[in-house]
Protein backbone atom coordinates (compact mmCIF):
# COMPACT_ATOMS: atom_id res chain seq x y z
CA UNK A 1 164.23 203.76 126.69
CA UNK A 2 164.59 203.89 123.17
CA UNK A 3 166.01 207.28 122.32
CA UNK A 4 168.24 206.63 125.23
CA UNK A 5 169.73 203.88 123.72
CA UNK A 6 169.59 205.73 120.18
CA UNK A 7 171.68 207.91 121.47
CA UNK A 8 174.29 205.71 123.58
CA UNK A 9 174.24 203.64 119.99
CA UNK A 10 175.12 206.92 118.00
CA UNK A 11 177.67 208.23 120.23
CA UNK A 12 179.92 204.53 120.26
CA UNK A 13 179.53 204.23 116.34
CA UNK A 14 180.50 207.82 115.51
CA UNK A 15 184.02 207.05 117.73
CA UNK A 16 183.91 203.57 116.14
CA UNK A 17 184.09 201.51 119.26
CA UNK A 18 181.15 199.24 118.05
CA UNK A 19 184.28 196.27 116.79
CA UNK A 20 184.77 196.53 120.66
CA UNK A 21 182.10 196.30 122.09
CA UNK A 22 181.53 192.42 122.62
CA UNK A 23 178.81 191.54 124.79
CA UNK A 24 181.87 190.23 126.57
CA UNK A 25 183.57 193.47 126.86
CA UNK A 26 180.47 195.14 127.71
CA UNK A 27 179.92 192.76 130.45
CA UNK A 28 183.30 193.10 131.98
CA UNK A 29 182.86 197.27 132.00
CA UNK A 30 179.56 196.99 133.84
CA UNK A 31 181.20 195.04 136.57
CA UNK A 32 184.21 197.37 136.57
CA UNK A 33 181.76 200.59 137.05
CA UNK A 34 179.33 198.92 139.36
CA UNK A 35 182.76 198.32 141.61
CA UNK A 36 183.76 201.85 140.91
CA UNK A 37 180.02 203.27 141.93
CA UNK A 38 180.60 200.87 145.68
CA UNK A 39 183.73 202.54 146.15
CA UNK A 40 182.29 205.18 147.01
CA UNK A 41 180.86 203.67 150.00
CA UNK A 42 184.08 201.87 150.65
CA UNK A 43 184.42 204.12 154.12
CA UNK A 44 180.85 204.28 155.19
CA UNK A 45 177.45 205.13 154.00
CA UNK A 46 178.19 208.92 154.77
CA UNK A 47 181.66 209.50 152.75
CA UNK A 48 180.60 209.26 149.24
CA UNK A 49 180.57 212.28 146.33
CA UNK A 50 177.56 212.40 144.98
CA UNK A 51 177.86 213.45 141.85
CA UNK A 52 180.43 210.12 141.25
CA UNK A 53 177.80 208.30 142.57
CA UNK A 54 175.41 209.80 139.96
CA UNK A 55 178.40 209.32 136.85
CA UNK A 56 179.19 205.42 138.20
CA UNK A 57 175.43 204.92 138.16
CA UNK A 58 175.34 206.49 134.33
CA UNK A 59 178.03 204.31 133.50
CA UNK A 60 176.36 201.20 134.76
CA UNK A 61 173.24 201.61 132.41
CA UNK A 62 174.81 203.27 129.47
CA UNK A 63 176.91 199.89 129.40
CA UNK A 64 173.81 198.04 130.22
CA UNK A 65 171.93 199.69 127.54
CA UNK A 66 174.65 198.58 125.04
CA UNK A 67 174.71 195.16 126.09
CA UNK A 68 170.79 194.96 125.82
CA UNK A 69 170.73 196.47 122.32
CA UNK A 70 173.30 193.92 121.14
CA UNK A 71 171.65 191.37 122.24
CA UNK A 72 168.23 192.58 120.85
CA UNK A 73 166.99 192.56 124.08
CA UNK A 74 163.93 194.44 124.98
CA UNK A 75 165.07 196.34 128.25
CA UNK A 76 161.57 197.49 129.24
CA UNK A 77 159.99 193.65 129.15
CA UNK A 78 163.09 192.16 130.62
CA UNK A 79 162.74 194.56 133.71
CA UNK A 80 158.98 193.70 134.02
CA UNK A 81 159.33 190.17 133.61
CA UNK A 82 162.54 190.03 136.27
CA UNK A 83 160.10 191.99 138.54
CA UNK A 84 157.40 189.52 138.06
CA UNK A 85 160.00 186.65 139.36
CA UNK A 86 160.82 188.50 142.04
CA UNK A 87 157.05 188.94 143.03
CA UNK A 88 156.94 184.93 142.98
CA UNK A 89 160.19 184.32 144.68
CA UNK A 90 159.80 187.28 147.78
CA UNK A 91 155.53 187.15 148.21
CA UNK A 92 154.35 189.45 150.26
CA UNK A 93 154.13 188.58 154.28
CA UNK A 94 150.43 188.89 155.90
């Protein structure tokens, strides 16, 4: 995770986009490509492009990534710790 992030960091402060990106804005643009990665199921489970579907998904975490290292947010824990929640809140049946 972290030379993923390294590297989203790097590219938005070389362009100088970092005054931009409020955890606000970066909020908003993961919506906007999460709804832009479910229009391509818009017509059916069988009419979408995959490799949009594989750029929407990129664009979901890069801005997630972002968000989390603004926040100083430790993606990996955050991920395990949601999981564990989940574990508690959907037990397996017997």
């Amino acid at each position: 995770m972290d030379k993923i992030t390294k590297a989203i960091i790097e590219f938005r402060d070389k362009r100088g986009w970092k005054e931009t990106d409020t955890p606000e804005s970066l909020a908003k643009s993961i919506v906007i490509e999460a709804a832009e990665l479910l229009e391509n199921f818009q017509w059916g489970a069988d009419s979408y492009d995959q490799e949009n579907v594989k750029d929407e998904i990129a664009d979901v975490i890069l801005y997630s990534l972002a968000l989390a290292h603004d926040l100083g947010l430790n993606v990996e824990q955050i991920a395990f710790d949601k999981l564990k929640k989940n574990a508690q809140k959907y037990p397996l049946k017997n």
